[in-house]
N, C-alpha and C. Protein backbone atom coordinates (compact mmCIF):
# COMPACT_ATOMS: atom_id res chain seq x y z
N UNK A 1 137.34 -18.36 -112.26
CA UNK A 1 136.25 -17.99 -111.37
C UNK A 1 135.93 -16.51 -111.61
N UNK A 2 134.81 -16.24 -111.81
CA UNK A 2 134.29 -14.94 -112.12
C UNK A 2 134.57 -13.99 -110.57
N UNK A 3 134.04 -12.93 -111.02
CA UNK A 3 134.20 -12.30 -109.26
C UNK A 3 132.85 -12.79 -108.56
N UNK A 4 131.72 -12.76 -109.24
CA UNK A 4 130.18 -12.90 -108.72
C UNK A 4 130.67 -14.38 -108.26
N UNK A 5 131.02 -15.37 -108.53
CA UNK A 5 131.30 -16.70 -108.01
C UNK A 5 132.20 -16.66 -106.99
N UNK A 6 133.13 -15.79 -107.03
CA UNK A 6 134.12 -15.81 -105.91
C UNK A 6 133.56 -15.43 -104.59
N UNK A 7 132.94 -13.61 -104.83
CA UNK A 7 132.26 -13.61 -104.06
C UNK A 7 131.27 -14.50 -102.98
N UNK A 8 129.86 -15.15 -103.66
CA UNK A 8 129.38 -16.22 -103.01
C UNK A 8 130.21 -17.22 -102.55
N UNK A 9 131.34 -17.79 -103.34
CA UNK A 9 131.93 -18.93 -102.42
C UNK A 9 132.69 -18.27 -100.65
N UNK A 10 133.18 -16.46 -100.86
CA UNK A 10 133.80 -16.17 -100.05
C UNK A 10 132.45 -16.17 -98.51
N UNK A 11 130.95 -15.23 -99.18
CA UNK A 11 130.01 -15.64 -98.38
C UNK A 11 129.78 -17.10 -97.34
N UNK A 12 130.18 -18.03 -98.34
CA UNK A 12 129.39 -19.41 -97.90
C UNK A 12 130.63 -19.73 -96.99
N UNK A 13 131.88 -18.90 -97.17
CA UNK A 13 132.75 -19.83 -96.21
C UNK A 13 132.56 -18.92 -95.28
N UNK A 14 132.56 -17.14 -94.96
CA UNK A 14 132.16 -16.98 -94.00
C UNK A 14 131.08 -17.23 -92.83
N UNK A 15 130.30 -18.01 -93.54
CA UNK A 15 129.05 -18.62 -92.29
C UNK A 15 128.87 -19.87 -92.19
N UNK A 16 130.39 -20.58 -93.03
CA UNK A 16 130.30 -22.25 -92.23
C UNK A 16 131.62 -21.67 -91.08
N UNK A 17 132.34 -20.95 -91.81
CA UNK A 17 133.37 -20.50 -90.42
C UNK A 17 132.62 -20.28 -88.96
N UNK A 18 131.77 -19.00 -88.95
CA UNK A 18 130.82 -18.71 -87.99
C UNK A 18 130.10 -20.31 -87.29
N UNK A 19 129.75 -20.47 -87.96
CA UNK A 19 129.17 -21.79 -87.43
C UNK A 19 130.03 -22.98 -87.03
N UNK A 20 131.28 -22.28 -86.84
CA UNK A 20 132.50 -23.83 -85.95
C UNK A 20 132.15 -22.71 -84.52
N UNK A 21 131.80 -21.53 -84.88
CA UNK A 21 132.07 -20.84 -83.34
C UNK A 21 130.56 -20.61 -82.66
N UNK A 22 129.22 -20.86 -83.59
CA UNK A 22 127.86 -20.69 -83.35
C UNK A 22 127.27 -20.93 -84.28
N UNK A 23 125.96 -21.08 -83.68
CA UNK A 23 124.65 -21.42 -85.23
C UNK A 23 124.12 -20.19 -85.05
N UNK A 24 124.04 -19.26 -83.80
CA UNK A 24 123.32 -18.00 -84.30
C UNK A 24 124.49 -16.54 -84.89
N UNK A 25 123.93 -16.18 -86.15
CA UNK A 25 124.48 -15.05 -86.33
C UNK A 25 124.82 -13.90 -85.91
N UNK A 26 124.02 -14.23 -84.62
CA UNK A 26 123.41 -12.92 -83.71
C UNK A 26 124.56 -12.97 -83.25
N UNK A 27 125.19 -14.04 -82.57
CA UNK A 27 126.63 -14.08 -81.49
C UNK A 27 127.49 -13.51 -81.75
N UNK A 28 127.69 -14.08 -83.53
CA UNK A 28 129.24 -13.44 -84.08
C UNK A 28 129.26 -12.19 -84.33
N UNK A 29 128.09 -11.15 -84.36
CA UNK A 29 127.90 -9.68 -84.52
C UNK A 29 128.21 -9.61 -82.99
N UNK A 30 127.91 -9.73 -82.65
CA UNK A 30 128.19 -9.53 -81.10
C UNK A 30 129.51 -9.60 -80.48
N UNK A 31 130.06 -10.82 -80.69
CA UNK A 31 131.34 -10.83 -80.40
C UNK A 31 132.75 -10.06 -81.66
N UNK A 32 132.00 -9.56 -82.66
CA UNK A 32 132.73 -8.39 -83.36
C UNK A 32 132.18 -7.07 -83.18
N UNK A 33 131.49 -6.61 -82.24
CA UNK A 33 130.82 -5.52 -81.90
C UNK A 33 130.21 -4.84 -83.01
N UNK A 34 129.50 -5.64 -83.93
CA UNK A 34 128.68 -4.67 -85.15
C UNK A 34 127.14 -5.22 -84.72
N UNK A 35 126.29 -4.60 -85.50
CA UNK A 35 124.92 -4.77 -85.52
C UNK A 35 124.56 -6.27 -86.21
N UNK A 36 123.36 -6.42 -85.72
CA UNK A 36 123.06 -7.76 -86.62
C UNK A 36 122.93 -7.69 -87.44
N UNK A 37 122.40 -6.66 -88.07
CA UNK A 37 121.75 -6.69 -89.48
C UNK A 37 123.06 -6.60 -90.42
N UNK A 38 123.97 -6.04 -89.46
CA UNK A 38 125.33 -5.93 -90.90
C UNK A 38 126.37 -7.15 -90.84
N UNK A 39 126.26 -7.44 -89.74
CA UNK A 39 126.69 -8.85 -89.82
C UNK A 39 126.15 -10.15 -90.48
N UNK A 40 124.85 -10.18 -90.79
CA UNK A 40 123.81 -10.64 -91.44
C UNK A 40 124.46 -10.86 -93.28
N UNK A 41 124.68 -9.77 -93.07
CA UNK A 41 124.85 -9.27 -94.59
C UNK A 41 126.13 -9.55 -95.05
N UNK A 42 127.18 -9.69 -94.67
CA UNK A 42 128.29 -10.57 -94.91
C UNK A 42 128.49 -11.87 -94.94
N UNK A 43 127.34 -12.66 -94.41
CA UNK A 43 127.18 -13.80 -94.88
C UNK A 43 126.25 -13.95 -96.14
N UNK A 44 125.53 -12.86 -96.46
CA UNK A 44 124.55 -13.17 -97.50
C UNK A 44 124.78 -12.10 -98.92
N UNK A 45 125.44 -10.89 -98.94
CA UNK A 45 125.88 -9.95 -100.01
C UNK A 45 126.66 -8.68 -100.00
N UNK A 46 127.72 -8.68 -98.93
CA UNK A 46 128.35 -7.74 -98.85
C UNK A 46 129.44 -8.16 -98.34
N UNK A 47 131.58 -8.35 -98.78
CA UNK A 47 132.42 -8.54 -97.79
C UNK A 47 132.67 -8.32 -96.70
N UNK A 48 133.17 -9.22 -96.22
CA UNK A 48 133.47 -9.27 -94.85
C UNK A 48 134.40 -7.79 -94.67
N UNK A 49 134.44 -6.58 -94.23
CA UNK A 49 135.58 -5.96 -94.35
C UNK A 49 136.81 -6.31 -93.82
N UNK A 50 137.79 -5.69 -94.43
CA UNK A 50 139.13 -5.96 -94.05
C UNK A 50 139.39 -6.29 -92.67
N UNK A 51 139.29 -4.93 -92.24
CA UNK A 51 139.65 -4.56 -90.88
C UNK A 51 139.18 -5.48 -89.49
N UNK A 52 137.96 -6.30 -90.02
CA UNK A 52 137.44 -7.15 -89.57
C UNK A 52 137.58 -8.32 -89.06
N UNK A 53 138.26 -9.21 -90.55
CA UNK A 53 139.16 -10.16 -90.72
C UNK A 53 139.92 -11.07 -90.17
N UNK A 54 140.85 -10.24 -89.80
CA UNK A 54 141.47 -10.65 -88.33
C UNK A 54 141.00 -11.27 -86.76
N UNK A 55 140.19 -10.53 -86.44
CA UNK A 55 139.23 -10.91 -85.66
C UNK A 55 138.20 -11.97 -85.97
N UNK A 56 137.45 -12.04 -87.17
CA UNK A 56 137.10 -12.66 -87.15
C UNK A 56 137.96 -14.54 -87.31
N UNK A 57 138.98 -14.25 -87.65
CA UNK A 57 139.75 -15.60 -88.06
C UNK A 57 139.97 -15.77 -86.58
N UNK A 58 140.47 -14.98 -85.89
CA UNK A 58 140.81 -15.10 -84.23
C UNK A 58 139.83 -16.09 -83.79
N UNK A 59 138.51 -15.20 -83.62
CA UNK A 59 136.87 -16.20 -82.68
C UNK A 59 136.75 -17.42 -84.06
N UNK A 60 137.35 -17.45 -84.95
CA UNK A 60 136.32 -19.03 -85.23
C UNK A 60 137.11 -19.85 -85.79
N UNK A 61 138.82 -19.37 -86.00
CA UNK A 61 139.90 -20.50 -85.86
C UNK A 61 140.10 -20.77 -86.78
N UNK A 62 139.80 -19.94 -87.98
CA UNK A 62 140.22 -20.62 -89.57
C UNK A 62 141.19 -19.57 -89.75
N UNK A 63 141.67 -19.71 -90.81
CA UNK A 63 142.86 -18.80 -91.46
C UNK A 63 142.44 -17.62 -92.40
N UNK A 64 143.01 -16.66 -92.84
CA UNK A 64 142.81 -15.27 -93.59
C UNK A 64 142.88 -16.56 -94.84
N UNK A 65 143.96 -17.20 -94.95
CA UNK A 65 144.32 -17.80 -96.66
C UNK A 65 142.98 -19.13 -96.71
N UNK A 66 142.52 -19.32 -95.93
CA UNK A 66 141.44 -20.04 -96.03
C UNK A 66 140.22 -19.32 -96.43
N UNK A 67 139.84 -18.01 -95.69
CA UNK A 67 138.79 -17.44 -95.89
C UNK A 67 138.48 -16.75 -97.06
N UNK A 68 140.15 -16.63 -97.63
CA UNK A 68 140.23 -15.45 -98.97
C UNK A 68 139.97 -16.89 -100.34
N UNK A 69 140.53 -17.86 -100.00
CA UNK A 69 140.77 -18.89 -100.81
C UNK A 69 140.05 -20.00 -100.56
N UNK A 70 140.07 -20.63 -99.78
CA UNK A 70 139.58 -22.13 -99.77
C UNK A 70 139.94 -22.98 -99.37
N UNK A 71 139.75 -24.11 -99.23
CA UNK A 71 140.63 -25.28 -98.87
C UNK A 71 141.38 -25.53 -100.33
N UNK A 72 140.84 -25.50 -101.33
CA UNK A 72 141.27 -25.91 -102.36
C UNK A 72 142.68 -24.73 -103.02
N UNK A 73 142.49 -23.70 -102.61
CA UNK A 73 144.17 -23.20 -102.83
C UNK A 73 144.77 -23.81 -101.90
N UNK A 74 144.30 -23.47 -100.42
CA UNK A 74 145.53 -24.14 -99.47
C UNK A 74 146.06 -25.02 -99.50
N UNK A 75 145.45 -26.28 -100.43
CA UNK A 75 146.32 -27.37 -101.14
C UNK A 75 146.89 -27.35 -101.77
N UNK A 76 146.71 -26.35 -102.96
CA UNK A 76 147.51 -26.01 -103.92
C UNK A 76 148.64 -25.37 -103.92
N UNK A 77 148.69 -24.78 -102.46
CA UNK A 77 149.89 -23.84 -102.22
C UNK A 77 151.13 -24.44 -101.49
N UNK A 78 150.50 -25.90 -100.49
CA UNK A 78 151.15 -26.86 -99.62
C UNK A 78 152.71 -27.46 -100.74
N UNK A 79 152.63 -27.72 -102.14
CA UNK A 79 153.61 -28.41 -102.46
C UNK A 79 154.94 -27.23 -102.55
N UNK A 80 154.47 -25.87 -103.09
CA UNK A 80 155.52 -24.56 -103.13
C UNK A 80 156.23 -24.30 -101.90
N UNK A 81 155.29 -24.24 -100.76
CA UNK A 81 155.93 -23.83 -99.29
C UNK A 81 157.10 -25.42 -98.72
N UNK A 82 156.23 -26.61 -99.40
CA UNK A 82 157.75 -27.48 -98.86
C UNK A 82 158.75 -27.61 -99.81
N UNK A 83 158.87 -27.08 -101.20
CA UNK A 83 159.84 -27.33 -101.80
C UNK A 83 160.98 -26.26 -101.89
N UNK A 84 160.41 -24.67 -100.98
CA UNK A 84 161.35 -24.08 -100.52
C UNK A 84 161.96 -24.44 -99.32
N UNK A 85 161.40 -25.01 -98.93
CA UNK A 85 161.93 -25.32 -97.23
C UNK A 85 161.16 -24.38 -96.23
N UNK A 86 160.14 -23.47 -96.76
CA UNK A 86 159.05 -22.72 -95.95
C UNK A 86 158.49 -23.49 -95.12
């Protein structure tokens, strides 16, 4: 995966995430206390920042290793964590 691909896939999961917690964008700027317009923009060409992150996984119930990765690592990672006994 290139970074330009990673990127957009990381976009597209931040605003199906948003959207388990709302359909307007407006809310989730709101309930992370930033502006719309920059909240806007993390769903469409700029990361989510770090510091952010957290919070945002808090209001819309998905995971950091989901948001950084996918569903498709988190499967990939499921057989390592039971064959340590993690």
């Amino acid at each position: 995966m290139t970074p330009a691909t990673y990127r957009i896939a990381f976009y597209k999961r931040v605003r199906t995430a948003r959207e388990l917690y709302t359909d307007d964008y407006r809310v989730m700027a709101q309930a992370l206390g930033i502006a719309e317009g920059t909240y806007y923009r993390y769903e469409t060409r700029t990361m989510l920042p770090h510091h952010l992150i957290p919070r945002f996984c808090q209001i819309t119930g998905v995971s950091a290793d989901w948001l950084f990765h996918g569903p498709t690592a988190a499967r990939a990672l499921a057989p390592n964590r039971s064959a340590t006994g993690a």
